[in-house]
Protein backbone atom coordinates (compact mmCIF):
# COMPACT_ATOMS: atom_id res chain seq x y z
CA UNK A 1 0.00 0.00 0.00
CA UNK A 2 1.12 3.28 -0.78
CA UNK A 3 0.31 6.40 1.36
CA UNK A 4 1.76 9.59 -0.90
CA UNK A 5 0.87 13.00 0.27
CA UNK A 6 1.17 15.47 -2.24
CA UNK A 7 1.48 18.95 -2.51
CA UNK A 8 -0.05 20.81 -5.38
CA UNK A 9 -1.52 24.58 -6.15
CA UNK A 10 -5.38 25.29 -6.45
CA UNK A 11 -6.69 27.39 -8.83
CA UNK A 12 -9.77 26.85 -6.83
CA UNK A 13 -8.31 28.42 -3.54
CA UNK A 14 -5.38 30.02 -4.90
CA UNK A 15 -2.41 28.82 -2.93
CA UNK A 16 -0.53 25.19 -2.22
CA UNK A 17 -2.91 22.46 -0.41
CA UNK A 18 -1.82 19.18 0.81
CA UNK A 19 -3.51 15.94 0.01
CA UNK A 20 -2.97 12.11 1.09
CA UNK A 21 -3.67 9.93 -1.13
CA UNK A 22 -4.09 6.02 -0.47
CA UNK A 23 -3.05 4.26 -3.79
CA UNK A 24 -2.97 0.30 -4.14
CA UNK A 25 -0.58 -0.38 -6.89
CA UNK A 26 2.81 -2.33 -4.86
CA UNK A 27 0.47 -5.37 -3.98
CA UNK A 28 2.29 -8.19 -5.02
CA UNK A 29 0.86 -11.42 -5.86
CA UNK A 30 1.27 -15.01 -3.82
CA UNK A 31 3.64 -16.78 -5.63
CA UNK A 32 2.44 -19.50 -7.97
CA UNK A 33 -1.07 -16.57 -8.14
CA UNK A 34 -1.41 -15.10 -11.76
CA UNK A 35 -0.67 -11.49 -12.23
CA UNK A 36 -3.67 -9.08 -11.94
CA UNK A 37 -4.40 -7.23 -15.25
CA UNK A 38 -3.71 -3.60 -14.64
CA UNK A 39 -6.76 -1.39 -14.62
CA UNK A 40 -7.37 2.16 -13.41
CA UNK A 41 -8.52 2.28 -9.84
CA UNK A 42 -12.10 2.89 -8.67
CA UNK A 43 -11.30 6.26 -6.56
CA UNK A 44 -12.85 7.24 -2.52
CA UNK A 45 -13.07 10.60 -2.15
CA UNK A 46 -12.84 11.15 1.82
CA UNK A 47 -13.69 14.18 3.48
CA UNK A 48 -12.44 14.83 7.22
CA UNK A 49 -15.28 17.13 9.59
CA UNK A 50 -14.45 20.50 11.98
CA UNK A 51 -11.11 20.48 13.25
CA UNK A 52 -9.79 17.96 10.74
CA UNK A 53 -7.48 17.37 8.16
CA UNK A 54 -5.77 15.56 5.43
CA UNK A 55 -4.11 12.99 8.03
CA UNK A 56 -7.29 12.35 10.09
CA UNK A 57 -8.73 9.34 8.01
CA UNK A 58 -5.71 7.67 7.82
CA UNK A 59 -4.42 7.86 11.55
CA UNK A 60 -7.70 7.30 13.19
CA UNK A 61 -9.39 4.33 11.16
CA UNK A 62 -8.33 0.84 9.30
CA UNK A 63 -9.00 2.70 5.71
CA UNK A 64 -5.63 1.49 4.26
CA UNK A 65 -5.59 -2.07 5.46
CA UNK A 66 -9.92 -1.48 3.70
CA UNK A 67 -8.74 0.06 0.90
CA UNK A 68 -5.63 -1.86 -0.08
CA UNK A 69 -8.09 -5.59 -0.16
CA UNK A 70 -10.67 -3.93 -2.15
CA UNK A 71 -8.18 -2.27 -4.72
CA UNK A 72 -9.62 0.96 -3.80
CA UNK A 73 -7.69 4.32 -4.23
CA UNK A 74 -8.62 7.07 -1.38
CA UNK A 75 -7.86 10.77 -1.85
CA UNK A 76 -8.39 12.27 1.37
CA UNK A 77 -8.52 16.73 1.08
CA UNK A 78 -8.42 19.37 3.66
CA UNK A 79 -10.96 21.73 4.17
CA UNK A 80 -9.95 23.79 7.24
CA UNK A 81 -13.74 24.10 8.82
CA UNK A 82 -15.12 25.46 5.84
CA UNK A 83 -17.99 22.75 5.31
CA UNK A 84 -16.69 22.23 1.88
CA UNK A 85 -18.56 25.24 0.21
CA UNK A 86 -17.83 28.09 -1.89
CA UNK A 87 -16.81 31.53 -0.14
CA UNK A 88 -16.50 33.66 -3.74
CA UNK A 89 -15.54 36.41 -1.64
CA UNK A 90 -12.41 35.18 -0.19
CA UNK A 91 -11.78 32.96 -3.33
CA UNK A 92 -12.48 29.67 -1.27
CA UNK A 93 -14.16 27.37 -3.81
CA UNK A 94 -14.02 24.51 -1.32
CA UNK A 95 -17.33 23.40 -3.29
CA UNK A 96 -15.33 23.69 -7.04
CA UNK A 97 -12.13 22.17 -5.05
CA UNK A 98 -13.73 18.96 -4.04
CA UNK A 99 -16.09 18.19 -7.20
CA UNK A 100 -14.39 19.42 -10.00
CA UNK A 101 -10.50 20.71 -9.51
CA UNK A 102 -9.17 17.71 -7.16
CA UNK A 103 -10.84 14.83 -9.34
CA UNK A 104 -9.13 16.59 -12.48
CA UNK A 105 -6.01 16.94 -10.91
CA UNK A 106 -5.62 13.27 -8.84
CA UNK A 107 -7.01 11.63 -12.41
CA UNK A 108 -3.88 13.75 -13.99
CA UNK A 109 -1.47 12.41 -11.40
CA UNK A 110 -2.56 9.05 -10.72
CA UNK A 111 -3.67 5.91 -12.84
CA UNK A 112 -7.64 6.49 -11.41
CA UNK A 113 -10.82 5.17 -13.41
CA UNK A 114 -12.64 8.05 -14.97
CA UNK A 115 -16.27 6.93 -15.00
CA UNK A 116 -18.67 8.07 -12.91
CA UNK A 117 -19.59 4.89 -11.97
CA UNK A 118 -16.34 4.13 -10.52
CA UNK A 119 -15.84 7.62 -8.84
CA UNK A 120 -17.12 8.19 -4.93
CA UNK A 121 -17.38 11.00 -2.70
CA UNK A 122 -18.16 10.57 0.82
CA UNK A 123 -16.88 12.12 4.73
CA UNK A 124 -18.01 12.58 8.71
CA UNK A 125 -19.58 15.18 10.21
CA UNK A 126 -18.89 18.48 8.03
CA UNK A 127 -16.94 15.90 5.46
CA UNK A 128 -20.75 14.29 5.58
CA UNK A 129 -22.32 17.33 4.63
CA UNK A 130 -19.69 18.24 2.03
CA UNK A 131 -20.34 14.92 0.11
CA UNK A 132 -23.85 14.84 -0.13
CA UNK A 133 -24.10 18.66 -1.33
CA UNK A 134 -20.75 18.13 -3.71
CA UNK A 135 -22.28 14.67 -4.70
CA UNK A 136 -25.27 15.75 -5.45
CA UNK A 137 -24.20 19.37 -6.95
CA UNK A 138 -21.67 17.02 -9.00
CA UNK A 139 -23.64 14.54 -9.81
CA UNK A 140 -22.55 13.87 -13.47
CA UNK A 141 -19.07 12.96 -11.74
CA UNK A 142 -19.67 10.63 -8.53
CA UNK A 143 -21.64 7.62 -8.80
CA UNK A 144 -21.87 7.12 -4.59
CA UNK A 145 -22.07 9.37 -1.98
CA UNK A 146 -21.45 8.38 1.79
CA UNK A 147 -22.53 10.29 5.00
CA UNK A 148 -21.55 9.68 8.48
CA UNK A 149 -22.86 11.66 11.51
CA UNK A 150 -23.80 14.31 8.43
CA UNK A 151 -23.34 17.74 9.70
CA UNK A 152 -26.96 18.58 8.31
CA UNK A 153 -27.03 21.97 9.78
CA UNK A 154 -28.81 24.48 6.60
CA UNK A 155 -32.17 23.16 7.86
CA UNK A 156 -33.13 26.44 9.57
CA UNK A 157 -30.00 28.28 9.95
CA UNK A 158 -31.61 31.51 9.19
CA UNK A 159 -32.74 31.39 12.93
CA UNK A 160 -29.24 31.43 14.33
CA UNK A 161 -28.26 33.90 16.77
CA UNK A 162 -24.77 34.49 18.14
CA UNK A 163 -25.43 34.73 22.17
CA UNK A 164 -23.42 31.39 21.74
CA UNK A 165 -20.14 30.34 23.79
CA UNK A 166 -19.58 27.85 21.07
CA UNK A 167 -18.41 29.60 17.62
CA UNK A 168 -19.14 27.02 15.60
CA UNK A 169 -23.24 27.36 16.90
CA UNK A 170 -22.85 31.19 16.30
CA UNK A 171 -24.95 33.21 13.52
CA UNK A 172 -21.51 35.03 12.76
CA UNK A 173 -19.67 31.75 11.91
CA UNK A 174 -22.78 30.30 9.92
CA UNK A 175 -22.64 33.75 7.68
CA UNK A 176 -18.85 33.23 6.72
CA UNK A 177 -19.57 29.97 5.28
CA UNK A 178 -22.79 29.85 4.07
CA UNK A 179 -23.39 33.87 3.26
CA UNK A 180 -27.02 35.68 3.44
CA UNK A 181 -28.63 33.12 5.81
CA UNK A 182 -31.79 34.04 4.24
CA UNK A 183 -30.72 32.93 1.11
CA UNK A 184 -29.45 29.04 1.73
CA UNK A 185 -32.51 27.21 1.51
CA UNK A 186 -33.44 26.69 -1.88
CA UNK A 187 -29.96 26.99 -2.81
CA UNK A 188 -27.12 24.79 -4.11
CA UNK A 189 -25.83 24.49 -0.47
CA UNK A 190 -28.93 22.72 0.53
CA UNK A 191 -29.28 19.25 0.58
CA UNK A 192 -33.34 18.93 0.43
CA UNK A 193 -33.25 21.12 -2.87
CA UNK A 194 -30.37 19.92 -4.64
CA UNK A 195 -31.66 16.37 -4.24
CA UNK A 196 -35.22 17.47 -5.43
CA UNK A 197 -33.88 19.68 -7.77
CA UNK A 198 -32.33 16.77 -9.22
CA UNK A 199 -35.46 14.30 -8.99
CA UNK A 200 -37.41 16.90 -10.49
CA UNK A 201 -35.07 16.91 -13.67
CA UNK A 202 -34.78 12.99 -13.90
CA UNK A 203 -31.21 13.78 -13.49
CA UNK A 204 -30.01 10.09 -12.91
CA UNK A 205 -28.59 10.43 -8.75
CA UNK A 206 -26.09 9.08 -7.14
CA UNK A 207 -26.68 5.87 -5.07
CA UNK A 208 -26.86 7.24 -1.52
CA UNK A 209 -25.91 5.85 2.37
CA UNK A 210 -26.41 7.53 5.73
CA UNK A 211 -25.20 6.06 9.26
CA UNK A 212 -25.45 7.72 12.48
CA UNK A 213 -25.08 6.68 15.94
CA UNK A 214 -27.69 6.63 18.52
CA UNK A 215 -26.11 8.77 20.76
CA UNK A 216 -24.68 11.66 18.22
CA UNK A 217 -26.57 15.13 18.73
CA UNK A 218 -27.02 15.17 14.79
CA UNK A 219 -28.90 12.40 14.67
CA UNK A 220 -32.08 13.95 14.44
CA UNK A 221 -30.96 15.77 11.55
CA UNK A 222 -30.17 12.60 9.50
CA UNK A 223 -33.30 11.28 10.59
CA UNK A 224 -34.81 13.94 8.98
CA UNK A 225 -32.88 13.68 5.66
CA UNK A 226 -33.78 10.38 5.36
CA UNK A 227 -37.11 10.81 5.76
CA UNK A 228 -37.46 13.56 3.71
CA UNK A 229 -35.12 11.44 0.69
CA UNK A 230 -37.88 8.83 1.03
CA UNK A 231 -40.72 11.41 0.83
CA UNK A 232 -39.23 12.76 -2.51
CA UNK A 233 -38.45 9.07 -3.76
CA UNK A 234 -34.68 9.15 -4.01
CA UNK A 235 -33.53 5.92 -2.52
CA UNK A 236 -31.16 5.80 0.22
CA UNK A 237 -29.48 3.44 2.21
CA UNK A 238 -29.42 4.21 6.35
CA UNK A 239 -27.68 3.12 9.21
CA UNK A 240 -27.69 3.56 12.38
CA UNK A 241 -25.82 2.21 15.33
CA UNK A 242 -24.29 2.28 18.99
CA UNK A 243 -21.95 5.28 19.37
CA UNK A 244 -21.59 9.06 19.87
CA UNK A 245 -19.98 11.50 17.45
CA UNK A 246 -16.41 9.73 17.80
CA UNK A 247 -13.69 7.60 15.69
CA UNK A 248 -14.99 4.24 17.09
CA UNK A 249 -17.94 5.00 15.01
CA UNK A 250 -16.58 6.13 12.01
CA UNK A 251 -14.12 3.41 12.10
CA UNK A 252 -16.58 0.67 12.05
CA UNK A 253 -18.63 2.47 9.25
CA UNK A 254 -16.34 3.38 7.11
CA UNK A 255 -15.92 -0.10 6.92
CA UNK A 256 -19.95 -0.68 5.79
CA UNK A 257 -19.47 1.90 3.05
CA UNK A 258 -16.29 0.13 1.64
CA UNK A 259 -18.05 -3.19 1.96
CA UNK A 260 -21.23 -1.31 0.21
CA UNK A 261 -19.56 0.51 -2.81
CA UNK A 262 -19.62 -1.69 -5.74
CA UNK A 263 -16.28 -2.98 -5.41
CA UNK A 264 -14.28 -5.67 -6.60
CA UNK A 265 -14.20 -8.94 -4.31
CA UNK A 266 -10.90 -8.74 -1.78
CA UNK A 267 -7.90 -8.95 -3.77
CA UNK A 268 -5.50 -11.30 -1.98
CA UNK A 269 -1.17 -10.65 -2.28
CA UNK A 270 1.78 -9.64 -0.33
CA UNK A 271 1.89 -6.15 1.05
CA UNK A 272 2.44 -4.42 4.02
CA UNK A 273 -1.24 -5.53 5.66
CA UNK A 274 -0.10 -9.30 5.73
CA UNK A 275 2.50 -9.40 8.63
CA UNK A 276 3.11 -13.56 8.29
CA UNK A 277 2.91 -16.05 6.11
């Protein structure tokens, strides 16, 4: 397995970001085993939530030792806490970044698939929220989106107020990301209406999967979501199970969405995940 991080400008956000990227290609096979055929690789876009970064995935969960049996390339972004949106004013086009730029770029550097069905997008918390709005925005590019613990906070934002402690809860914070308040819902940074939007057009949508854990403060929020997906008749698939808003949880679901992407069966061969014979 092959963990690269990489260094590259954005014409997106106009300066140098730093990426990992997970990349299966030094598996070796058993000896006596036939060689693979080479074949670009079906590509995980992971996004990291508040206070995260490029190296969260990687030193917090099993998604090499996942990736690496499934053939799976993972190109994991940072986002600082900027819920993966565009801020035109400041020339962060975290939105353009994660759908368009960074697939165009990672497909230029590395031998990844180019089809839309072999192309996912999905994250925790804010990463959650940032790949169902840039999966569905993007649609014509991903053919999966993931969610975990979503950060489904647009609903209602408009009634924020700032007599907060927590900045991240504050009207003030909600206004540098998202802009007029007023004007989200209905907008391409809102879930409900870009999924709609898209059902209304016969747009063909991304297959879809939620998870949350029964004790996370958001889960009412996915709960919502979901319901409100089913309402509108775009299929989903939802989770949910014991845990909070912590790794533990993301760790074992990250697993379920590997193990629900359409995938190739587990690819067997030496690496560094076999530690014996």
């Amino acid at each position: 397995m092959a963990l690269i991080q990489v260094n590259f400008m954005s014409g997106s956000l106009m300066r140098t970001v730093t990426v990992n990227v997970i990349l299966p290609a030094d598996k070796l096979p058993f000896p006596g085993m036939p060689v693979k055929e080479e074949r670009p690789f079906k590509t995980l876009y992971l996004l990291h939530g508040v206070f995260g970064n490029y190296t969260d995935w990687v030193s917090n969960t099993c998604i090499q030792r996942w990736a690496e049996e499934k053939d799976l390339a993972v190109v994991m972004p940072s986002a600082d806490n900027m819920f993966y949106v565009d801020q035109p004013g400041v020339n962060n086009y975290y939105g353009e970044f994660i759908g368009k730029e960074l697939v165009e770029i990672t497909r230029r550097m590395f031998p990844l698939s180019r089809r839309r069905e072999d192309t996912f997008i999905a994250g925790l918390s804010m990463g959650g929220y940032g790949a169902i709005r840039n999966g569905l925005k993007y649609h014509d590019t991903f053919g999966c989106i993931a969610g975990l613990s979503s950060a489904l906070i647009t609903k209602g934002i408009d009634g924020r107020k700032d007599d907060t402690p927590f900045f991240l809860e504050g009207r003030a914070y909600a206004e540098g990301i998202f802009g007029n308040l007023g004007q989200v819902k209905g907008s391409d940074k809102d879930p409900e209406w870009l999924a709609k939007e898209l059902k209304d057009r016969g747009s063909e949508i991304p297959k879809i999967f939620m998870a949350c854990g029964i004790e996370d403060s958001l889960l009412a929020a996915n709960r919502a979501y979901k319901s409100y997906l089913d309402e509108i008749g775009v299929k989903v698939t939802y989770e949910e199970g014991t845990g909070a808003h912590e790794w533990d949880f993301w760790n074992r679901y990250i697993k379920k969405v590997i193990d629900w992407l359409p995938l190739e069966e587990d690819s067997a061969g030496l690496s560094s995940g076999n530690v014996g014979i």
